[in-house]
Every structure is written in C-alpha cells, then in structure tokens.
C-alpha atoms as a PDB file:
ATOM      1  CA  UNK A   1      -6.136  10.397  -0.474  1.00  0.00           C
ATOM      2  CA  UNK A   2      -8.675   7.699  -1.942  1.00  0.00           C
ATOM      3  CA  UNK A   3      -8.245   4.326  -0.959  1.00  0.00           C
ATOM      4  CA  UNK A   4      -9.357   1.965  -4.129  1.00  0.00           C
ATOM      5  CA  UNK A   5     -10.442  -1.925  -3.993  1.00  0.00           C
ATOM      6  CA  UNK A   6     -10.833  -4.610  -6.257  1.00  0.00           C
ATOM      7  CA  UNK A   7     -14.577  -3.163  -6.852  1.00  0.00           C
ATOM      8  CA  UNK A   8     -12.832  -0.193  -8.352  1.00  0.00           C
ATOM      9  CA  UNK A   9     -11.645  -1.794 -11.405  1.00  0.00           C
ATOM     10  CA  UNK A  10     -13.059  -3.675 -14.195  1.00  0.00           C
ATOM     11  CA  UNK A  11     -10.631  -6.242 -15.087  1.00  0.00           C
ATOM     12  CA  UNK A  12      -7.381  -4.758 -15.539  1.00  0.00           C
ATOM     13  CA  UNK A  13      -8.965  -1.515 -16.167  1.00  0.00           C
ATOM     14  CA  UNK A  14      -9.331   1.407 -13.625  1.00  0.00           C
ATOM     15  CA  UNK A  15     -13.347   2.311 -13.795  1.00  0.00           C
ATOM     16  CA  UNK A  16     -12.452   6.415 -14.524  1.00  0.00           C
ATOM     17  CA  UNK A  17     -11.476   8.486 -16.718  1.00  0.00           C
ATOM     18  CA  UNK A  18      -8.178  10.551 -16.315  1.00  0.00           C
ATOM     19  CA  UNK A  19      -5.015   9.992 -15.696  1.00  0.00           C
ATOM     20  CA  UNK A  20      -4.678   8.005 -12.116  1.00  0.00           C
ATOM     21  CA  UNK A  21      -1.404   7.074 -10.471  1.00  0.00           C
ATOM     22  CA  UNK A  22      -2.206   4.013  -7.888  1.00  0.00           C
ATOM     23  CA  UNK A  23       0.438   2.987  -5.915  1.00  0.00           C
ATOM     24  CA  UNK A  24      -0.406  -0.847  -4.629  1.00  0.00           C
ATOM     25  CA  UNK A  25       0.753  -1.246  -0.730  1.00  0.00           C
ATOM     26  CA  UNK A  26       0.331  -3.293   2.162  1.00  0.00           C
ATOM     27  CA  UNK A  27      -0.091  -2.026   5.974  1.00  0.00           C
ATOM     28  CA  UNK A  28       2.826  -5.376   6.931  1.00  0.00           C
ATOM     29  CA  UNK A  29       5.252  -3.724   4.425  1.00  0.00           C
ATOM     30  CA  UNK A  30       8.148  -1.480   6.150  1.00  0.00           C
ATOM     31  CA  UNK A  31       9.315  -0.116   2.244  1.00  0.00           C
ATOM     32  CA  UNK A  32       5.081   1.221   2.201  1.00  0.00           C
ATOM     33  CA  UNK A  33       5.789   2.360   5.366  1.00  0.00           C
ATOM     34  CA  UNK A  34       8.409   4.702   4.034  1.00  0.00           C
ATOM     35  CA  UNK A  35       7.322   5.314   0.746  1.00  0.00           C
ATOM     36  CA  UNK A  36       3.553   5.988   0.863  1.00  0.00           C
ATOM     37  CA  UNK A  37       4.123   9.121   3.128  1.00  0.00           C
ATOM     38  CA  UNK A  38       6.175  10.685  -0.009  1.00  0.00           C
ATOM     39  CA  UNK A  39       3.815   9.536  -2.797  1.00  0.00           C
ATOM     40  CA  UNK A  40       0.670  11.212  -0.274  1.00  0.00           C
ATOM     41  CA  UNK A  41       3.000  14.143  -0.510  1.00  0.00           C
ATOM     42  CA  UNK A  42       2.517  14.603  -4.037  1.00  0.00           C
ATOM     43  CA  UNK A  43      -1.342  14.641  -4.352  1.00  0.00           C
ATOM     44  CA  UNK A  44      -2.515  17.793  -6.319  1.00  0.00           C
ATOM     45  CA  UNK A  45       1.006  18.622  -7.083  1.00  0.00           C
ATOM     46  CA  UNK A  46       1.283  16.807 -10.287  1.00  0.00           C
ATOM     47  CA  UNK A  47      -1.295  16.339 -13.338  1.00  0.00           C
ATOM     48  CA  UNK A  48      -2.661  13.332 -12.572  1.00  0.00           C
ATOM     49  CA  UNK A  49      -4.653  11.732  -9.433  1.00  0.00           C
ATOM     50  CA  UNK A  50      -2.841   9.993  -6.943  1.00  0.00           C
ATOM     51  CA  UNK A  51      -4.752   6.900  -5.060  1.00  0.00           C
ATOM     52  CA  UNK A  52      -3.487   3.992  -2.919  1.00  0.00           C
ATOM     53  CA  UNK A  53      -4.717   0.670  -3.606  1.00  0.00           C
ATOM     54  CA  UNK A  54      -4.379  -1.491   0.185  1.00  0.00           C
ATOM     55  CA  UNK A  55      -3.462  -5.100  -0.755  1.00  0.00           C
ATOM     56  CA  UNK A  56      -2.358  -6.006   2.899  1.00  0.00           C
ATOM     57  CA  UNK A  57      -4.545  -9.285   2.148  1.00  0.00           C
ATOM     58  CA  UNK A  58      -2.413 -11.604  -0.150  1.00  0.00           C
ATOM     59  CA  UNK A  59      -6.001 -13.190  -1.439  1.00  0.00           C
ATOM     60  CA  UNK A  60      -6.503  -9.601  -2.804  1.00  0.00           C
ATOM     61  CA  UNK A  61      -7.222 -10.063  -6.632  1.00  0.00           C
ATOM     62  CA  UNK A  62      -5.147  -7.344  -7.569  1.00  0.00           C
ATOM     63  CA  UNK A  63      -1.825  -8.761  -7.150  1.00  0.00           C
ATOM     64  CA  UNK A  64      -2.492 -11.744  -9.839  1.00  0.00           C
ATOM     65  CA  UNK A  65      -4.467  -9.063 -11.720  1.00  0.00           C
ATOM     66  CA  UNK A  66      -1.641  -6.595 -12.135  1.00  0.00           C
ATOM     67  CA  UNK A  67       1.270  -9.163 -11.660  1.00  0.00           C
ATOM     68  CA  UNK A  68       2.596  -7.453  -8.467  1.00  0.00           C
ATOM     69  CA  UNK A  69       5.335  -9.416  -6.898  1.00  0.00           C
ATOM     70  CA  UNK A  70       6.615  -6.743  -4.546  1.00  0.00           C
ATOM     71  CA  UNK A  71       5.060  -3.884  -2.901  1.00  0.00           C
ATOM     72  CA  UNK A  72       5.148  -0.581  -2.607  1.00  0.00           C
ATOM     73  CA  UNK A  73       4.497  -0.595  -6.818  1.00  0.00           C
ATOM     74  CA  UNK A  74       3.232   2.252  -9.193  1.00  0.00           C
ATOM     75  CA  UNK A  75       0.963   2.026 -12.314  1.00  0.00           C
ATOM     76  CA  UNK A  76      -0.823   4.697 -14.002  1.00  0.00           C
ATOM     77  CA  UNK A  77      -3.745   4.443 -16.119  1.00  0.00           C
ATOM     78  CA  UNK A  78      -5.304   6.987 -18.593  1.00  0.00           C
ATOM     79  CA  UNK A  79      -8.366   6.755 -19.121  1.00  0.00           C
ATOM     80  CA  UNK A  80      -8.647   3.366 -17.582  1.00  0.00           C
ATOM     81  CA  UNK A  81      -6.011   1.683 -19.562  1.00  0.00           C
ATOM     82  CA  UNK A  82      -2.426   0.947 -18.230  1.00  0.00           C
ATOM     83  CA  UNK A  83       0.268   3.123 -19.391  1.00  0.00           C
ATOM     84  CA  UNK A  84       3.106   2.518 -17.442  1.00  0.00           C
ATOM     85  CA  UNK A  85       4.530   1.078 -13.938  1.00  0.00           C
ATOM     86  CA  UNK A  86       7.694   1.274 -11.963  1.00  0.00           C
ATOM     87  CA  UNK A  87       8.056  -1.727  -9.623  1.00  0.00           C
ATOM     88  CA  UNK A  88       9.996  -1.717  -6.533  1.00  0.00           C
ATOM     89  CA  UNK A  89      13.373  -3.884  -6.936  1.00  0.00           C
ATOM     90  CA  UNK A  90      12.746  -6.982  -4.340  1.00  0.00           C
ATOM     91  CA  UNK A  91      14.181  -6.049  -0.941  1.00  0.00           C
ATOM     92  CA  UNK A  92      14.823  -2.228  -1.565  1.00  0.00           C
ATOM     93  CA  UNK A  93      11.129  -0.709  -1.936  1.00  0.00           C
ATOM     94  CA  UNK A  94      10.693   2.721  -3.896  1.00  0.00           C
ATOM     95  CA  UNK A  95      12.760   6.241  -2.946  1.00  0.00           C
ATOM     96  CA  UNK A  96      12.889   9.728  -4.325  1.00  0.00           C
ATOM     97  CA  UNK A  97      14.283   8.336  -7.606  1.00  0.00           C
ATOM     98  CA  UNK A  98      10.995   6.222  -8.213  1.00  0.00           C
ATOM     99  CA  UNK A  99       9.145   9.683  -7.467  1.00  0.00           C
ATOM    100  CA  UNK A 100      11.191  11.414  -9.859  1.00  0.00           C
ATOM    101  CA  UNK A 101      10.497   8.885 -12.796  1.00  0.00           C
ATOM    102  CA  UNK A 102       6.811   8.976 -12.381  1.00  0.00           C
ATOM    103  CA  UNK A 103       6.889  12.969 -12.221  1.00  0.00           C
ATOM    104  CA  UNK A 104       9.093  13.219 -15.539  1.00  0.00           C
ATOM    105  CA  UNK A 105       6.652  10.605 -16.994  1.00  0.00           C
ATOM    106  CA  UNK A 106       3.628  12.078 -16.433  1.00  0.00           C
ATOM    107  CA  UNK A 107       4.734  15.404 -17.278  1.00  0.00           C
ATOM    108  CA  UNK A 108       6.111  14.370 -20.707  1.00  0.00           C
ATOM    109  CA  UNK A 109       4.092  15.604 -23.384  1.00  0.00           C
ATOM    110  CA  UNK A 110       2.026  12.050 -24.262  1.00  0.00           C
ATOM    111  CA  UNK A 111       0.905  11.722 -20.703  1.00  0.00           C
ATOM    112  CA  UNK A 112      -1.934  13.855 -21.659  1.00  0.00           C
END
C-alpha cells in the first residue's frame, strides 16, 4: 500500500485524481497498530484507493493541515478535494464499524 507525505499534497488538496481514502497514522500509536492491518485489508476491494499517510513525527504538517487531533483518522478526497472523514473518538481508535461507514460511503451513489 502507498505510503504518502506532506510532498504529496498541495495544500489541503491530495495531488491526484480519483477517489483516495488516506488513513493518517503514527508507528507510537497502539489504536494504528490495530486498525491499519484492517484498512490494508481492504485495498482493491472497494472503489476507491486506499493509502496511509505516516505522521509518527508530531512536526508533520499534516496534522495542523487536516486538523487531526487523534490518530488512526480517515479522509477521502475525490479528485483532490475533501469529501468526507471519520475521526477516531479520543482514547478508543477506529474498529469494524469505522470500516463499515467508509465502505457504505464510498459506495453510495455520489461517491463517484
């Protein structure tokens, strides 16, 4: 699965066309730990591309960028524009019902 960086985006805006799910997550993080493993899981199973977006280093411009308080957390862009996120509540992390949001969402018919 593609690793992005801050050189990967243009502002707030993911540099590709598409419809990209990036799930922000740090290596120190025990709720990435469990949850990254099931988002990897998904890749090529849904219609959209999955990436992970490593910001381990709290200088990492992406957290102010896209407001992320709490890690593991999902946005999706299409066609470099944010669409929609689903944060992970503070001291829980993300599960299977996180997973099941973002498939519903991106299947619904305006995820294009």
């Amino acid at each position: 699965m593609e690793t992005l960086g801050p050189a990967d985006f243009e502002g707030a805006r993911l540099r590709r066309p598409g419809t990209v799910v990036v799930c922000f997550e740090a290596t120190w993080c025990g709720f990435c730990h469990r949850f990254v493993p099931t988002f990897v899981a998904k890749e090529g199973k849904l219609p959209a591309t999955l990436a992970l977006a490593d910001i381990s280093n709290e200088e990492n411009p992406l957290w102010e960028l896209f407001g992320i308080e709490v890690v593991p957390a999902l946005i999706a862009f299409r066609e470099g524009s944010a669409v929609w996120r689903i944060d992970s509540p503070l001291m829980v992390g993300l599960d299977d019902r996180a997973l099941r949001t973002m498939e519903e969402r991106l299947r619904a018919p305006s995820s294009g």
